[in-house]
N, C-alpha and C. Protein backbone atom coordinates (compact mmCIF):
# COMPACT_ATOMS: atom_id res chain seq x y z
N UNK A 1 131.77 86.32 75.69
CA UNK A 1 132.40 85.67 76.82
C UNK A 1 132.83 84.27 76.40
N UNK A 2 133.93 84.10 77.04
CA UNK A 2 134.89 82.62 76.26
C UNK A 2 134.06 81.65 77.64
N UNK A 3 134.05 80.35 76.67
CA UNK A 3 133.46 79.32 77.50
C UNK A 3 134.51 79.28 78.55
N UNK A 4 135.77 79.21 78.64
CA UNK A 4 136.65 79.37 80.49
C UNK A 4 135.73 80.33 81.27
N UNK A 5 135.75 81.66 80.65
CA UNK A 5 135.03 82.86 81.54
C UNK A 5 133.72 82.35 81.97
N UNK A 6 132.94 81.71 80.84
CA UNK A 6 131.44 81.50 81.60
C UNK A 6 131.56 80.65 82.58
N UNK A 7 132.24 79.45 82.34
CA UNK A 7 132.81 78.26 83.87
C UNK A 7 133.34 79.05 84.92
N UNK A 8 134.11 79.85 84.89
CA UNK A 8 134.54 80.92 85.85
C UNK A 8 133.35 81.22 86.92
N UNK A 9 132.57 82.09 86.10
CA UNK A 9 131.72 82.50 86.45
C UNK A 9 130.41 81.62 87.05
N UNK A 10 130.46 80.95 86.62
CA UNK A 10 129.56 79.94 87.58
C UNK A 10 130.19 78.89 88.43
N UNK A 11 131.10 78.74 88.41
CA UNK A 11 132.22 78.23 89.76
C UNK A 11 132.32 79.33 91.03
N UNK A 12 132.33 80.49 90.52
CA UNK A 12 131.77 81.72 91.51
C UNK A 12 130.82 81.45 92.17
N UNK A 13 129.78 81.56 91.42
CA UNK A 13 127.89 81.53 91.67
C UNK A 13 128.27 80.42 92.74
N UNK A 14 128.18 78.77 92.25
CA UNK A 14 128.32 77.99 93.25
C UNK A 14 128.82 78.06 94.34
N UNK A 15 130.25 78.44 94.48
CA UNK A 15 131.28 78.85 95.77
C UNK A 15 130.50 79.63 96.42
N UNK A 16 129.94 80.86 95.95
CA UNK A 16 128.76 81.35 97.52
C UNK A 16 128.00 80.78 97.74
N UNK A 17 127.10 80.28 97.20
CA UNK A 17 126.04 78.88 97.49
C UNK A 17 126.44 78.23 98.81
N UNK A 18 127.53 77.64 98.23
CA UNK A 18 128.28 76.65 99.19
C UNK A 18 128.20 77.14 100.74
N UNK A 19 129.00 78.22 100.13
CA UNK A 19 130.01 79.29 101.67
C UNK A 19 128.63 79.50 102.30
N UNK A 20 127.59 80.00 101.78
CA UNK A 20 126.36 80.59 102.43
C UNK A 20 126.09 79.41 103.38
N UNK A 21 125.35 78.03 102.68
CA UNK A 21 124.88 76.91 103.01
C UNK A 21 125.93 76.54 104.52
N UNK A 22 127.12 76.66 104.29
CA UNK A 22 128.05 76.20 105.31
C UNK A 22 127.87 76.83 106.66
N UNK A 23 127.90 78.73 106.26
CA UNK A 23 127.88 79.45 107.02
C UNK A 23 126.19 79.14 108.48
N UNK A 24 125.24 78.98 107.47
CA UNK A 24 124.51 79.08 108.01
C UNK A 24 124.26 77.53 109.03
N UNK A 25 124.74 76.49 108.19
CA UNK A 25 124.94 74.86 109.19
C UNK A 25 125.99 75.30 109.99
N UNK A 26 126.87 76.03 110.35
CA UNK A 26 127.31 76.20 111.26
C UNK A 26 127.21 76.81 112.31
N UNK A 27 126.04 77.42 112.16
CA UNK A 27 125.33 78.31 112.72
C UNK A 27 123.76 77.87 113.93
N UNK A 28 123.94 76.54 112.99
CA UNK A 28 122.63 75.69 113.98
C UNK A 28 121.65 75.69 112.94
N UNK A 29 121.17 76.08 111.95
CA UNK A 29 120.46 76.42 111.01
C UNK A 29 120.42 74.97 109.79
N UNK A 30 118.94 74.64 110.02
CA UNK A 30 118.92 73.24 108.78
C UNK A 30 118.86 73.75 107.42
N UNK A 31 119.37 73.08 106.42
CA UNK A 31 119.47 73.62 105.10
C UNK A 31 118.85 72.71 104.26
N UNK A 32 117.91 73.19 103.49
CA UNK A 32 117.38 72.29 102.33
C UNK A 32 118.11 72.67 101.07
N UNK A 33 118.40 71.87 100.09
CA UNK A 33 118.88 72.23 98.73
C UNK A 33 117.30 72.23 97.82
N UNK A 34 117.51 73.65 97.52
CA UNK A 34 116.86 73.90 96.23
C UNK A 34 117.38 73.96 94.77
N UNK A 35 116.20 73.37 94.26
CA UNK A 35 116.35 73.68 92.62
C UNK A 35 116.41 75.04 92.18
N UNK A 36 117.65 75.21 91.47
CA UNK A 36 117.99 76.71 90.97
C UNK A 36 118.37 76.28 89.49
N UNK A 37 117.50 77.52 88.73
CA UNK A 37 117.54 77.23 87.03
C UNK A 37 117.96 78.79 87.14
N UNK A 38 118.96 78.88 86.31
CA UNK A 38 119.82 80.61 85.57
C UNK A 38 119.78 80.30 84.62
N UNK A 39 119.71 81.52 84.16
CA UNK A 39 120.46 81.98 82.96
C UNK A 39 121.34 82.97 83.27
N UNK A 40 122.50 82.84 82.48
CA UNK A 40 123.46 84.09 82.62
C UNK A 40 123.15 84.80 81.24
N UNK A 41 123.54 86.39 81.64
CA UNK A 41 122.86 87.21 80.87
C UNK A 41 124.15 88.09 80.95
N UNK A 42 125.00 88.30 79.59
CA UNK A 42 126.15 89.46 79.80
C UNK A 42 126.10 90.35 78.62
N UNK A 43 125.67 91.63 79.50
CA UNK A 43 125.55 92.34 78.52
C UNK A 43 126.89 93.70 78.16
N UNK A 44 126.72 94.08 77.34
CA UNK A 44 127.79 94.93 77.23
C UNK A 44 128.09 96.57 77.91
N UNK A 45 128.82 97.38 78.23
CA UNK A 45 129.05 98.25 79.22
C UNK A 45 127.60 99.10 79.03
N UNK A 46 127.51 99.50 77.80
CA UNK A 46 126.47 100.50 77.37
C UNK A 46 125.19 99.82 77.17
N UNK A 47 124.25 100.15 78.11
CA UNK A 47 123.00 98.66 77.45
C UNK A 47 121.70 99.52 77.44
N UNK A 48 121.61 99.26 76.16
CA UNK A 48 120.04 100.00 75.33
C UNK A 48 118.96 99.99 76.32
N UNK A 49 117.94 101.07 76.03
CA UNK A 49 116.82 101.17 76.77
C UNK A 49 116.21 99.79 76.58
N UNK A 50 115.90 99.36 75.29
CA UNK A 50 115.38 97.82 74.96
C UNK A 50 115.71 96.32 75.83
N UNK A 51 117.16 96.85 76.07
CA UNK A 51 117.82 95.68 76.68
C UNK A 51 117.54 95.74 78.44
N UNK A 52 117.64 97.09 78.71
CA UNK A 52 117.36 96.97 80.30
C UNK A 52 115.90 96.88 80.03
N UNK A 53 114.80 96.97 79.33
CA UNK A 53 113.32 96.27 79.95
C UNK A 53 113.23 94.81 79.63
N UNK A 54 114.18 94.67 78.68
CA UNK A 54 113.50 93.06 78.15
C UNK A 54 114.37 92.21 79.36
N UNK A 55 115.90 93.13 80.83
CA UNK A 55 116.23 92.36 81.28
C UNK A 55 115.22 92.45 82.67
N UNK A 56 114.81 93.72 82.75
CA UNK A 56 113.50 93.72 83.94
C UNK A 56 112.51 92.86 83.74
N UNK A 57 112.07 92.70 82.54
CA UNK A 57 110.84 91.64 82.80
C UNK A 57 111.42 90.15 82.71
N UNK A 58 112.27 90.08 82.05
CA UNK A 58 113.03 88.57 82.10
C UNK A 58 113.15 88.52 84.17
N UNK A 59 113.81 88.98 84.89
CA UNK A 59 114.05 88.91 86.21
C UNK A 59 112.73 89.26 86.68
N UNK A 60 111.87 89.65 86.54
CA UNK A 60 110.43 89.88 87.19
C UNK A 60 109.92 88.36 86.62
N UNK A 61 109.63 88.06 85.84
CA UNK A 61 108.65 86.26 85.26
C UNK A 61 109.62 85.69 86.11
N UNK A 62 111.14 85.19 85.80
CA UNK A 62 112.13 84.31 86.96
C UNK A 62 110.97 84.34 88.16
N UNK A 63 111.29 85.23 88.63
CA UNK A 63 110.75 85.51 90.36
C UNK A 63 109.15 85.27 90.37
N UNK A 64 108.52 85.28 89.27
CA UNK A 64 106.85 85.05 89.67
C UNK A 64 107.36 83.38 89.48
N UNK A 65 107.98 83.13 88.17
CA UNK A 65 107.66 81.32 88.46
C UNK A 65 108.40 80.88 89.77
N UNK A 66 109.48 81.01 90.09
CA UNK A 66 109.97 80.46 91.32
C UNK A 66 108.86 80.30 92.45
N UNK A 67 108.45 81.69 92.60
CA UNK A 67 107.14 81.85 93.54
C UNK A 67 106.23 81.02 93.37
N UNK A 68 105.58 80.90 92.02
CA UNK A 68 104.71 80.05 91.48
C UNK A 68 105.00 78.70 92.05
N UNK A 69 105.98 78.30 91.98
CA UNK A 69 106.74 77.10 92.25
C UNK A 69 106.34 76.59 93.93
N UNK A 70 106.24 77.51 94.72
CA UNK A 70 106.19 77.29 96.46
C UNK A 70 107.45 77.56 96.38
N UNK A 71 108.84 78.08 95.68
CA UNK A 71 110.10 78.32 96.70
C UNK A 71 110.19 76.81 96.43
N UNK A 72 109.71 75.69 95.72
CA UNK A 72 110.30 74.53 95.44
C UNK A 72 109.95 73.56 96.92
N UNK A 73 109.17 73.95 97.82
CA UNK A 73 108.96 73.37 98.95
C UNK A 73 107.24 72.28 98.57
N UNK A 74 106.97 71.55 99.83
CA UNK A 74 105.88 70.64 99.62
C UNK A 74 105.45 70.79 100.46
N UNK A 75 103.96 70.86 100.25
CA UNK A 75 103.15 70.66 101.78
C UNK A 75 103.04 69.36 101.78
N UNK A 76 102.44 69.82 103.53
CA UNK A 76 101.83 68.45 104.50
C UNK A 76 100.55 67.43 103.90
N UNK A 77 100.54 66.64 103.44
CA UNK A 77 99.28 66.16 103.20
C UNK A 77 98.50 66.06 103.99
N UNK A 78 96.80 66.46 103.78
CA UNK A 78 95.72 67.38 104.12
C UNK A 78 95.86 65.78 105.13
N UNK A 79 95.62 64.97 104.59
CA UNK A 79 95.11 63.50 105.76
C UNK A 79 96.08 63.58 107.10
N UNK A 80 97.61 63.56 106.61
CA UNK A 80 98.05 63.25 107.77
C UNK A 80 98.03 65.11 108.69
N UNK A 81 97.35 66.47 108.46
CA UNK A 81 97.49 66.66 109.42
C UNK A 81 96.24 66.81 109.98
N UNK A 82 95.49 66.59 109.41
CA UNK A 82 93.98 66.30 110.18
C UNK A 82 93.95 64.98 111.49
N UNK A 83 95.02 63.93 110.92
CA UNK A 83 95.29 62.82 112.00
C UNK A 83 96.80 63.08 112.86
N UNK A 84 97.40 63.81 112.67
CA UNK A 84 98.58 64.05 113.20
C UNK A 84 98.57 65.35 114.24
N UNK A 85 98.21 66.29 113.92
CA UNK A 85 97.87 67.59 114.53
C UNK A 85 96.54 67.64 115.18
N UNK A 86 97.24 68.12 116.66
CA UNK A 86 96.07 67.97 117.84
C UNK A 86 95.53 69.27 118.05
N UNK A 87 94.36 69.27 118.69
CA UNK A 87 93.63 70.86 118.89
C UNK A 87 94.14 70.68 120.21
N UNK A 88 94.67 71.82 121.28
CA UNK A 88 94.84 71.89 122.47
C UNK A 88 94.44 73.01 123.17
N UNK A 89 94.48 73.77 124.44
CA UNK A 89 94.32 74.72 124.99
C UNK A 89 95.41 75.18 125.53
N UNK A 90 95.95 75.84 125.47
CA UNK A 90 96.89 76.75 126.15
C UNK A 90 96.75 76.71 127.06
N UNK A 91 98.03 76.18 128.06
CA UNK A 91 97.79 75.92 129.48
C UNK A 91 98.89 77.20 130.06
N UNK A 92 98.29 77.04 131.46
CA UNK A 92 99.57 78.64 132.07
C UNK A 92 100.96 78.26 132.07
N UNK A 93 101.31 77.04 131.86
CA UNK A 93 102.71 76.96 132.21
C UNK A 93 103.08 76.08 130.55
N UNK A 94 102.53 76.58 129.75
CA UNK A 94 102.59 76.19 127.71
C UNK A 94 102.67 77.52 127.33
N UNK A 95 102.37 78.94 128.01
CA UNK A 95 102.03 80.31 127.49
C UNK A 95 103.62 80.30 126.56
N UNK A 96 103.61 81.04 125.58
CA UNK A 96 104.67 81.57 125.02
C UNK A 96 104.26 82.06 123.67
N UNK A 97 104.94 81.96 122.72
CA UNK A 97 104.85 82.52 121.43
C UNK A 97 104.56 81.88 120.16
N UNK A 98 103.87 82.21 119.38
CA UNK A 98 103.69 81.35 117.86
C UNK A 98 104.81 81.17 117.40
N UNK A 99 105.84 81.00 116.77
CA UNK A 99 106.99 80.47 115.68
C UNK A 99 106.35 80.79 114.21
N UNK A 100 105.57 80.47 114.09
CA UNK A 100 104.72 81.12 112.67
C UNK A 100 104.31 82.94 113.00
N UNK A 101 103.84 83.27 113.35
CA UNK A 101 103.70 84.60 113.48
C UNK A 101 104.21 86.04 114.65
N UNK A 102 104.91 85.18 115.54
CA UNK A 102 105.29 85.59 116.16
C UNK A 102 104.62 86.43 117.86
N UNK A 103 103.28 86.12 117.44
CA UNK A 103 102.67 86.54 118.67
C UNK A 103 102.33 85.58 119.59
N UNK A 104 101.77 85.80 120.72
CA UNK A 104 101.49 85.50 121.76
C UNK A 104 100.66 84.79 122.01
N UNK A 105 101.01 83.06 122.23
CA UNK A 105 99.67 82.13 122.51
C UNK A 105 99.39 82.48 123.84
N UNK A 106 98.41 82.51 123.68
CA UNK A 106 97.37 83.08 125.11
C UNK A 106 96.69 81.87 125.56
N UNK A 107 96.64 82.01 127.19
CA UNK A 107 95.96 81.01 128.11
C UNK A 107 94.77 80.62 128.10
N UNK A 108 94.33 79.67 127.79
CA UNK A 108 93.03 79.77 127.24
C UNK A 108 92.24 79.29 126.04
N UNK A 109 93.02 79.80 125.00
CA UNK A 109 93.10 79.82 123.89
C UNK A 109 92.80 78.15 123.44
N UNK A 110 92.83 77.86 121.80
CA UNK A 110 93.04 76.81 121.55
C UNK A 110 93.95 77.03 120.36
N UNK A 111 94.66 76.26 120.54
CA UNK A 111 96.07 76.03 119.39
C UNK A 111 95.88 74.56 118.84
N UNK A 112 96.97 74.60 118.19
CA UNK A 112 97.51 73.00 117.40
C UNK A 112 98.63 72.86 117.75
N UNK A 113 98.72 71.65 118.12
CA UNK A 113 100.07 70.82 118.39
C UNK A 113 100.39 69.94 117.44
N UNK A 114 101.71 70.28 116.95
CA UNK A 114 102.31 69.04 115.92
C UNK A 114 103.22 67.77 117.07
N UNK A 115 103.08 66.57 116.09
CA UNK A 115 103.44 65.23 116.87
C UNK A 115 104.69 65.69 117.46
N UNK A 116 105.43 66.65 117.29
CA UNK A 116 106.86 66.90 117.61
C UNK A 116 106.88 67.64 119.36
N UNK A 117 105.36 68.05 119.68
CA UNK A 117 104.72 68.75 120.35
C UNK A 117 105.19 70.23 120.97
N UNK A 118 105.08 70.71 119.50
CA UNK A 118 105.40 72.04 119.42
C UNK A 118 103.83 72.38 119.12
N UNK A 119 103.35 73.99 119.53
CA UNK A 119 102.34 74.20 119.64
C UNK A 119 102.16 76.01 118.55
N UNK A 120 101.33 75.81 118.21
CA UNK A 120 101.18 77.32 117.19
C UNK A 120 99.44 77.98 117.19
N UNK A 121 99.59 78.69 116.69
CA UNK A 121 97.46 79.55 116.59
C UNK A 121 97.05 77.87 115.58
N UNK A 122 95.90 78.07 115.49
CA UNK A 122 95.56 77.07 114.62
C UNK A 122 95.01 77.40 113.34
N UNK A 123 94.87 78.63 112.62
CA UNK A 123 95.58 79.33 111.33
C UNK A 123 96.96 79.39 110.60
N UNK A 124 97.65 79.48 111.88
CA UNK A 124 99.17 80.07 111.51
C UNK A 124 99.59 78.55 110.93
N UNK A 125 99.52 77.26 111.64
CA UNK A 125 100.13 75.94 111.59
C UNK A 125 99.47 75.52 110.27
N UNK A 126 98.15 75.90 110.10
CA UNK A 126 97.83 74.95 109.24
C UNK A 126 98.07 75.94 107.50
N UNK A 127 98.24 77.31 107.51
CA UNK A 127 98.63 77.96 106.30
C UNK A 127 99.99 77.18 105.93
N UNK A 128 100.58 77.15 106.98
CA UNK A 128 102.36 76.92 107.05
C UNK A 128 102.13 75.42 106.54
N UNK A 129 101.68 73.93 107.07
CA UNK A 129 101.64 73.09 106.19
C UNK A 129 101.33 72.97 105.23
N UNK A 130 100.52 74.41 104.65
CA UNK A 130 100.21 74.27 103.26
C UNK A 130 101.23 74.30 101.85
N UNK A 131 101.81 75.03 102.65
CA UNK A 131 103.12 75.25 101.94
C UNK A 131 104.26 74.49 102.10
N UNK A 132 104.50 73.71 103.50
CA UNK A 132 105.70 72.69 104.26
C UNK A 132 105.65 71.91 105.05
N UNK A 133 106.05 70.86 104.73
CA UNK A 133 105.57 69.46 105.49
C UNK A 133 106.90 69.62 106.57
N UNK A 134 107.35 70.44 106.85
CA UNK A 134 107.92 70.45 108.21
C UNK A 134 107.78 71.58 109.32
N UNK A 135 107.97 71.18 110.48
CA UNK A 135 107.76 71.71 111.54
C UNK A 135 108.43 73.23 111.36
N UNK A 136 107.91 74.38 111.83
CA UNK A 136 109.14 75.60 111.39
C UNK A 136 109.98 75.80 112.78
N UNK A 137 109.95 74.99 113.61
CA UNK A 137 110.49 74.99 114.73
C UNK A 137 112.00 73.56 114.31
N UNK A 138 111.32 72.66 114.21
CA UNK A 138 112.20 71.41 114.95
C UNK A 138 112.71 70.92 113.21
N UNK A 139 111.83 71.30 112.25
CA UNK A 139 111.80 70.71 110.87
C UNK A 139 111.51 69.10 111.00
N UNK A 140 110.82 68.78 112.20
CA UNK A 140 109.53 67.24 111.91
C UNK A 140 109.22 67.40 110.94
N UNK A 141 109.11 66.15 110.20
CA UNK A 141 108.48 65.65 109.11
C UNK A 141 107.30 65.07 108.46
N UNK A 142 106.33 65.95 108.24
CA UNK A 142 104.84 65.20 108.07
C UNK A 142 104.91 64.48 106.89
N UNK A 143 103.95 63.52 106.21
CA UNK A 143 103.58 62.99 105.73
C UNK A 143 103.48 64.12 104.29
N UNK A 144 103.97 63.75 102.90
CA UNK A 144 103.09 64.59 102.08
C UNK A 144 102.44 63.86 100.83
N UNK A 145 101.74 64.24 100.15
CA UNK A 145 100.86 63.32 99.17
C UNK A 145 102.03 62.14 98.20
């Protein structure tokens, strides 16, 4: 592949990036930019048994380190949500749904409230800052180390 074709080809890659990113801010949807590392890999029409495993496990490690990575995201630091995030009770007219898991805060109950005073189980909120110092509702901004 001629160095024009490989620029080609990653002027492509980017342009959906873009179009995606756009599509979805237009949509109401906040967008973070992540760190993305490729390699381009071109192989020829006919590709050896050798070549399709060495390209399966090459794309299987990619995807464990990314993962490895958090998806490139940061958690909440442990201090500010121990001082930021409130324990509350579910009141009858607060009833509605987790945003983290999707079920049903119940009356009664005790949840966590983030400063943004959005309310979640108090498992679901605090796995989720482990992984993101923002709200998965409003994208508030906690504190991170």
């Amino acid at each position: 592949m001629s160095s024009d074709e490989y620029e080609g080809v990653l002027q492509d890659i980017m342009q959906c990036g873009i179009g995606t990113v756009c599509r979805m801010w237009d949509q109401g949807h906040y967008c973070r930019a992540l760190q993305l590392h490729s390699d381009l890999y071109v192989a020829p029409m006919a590709m050896t048994t050798n070549q399709e495993t060495s390209m399966t496990r090459a794309l299987a490690e990619s995807r464990r380190e990314f993962e490895n990575n958090n998806y490139g995201m940061v958690g909440a630091a442990e201090s500010s949500v121990k001082n930021m995030v409130k324990r509350v009770k579910v009141e009858d007219g607060e009833k509605g749904d987790c945003m983290v898991c999707l079920e049903e805060l119940r009356v009664g109950f005790e949840a966590s409230q983030m400063p943004c005073s959005h309310v979640f189980h108090v498992g679901c909120i605090e796995r989720w800052l482990k992984q993101s110092h923002y709200c998965p509702i409003c994208r508030f901004e906690m504190p991170t180390d």
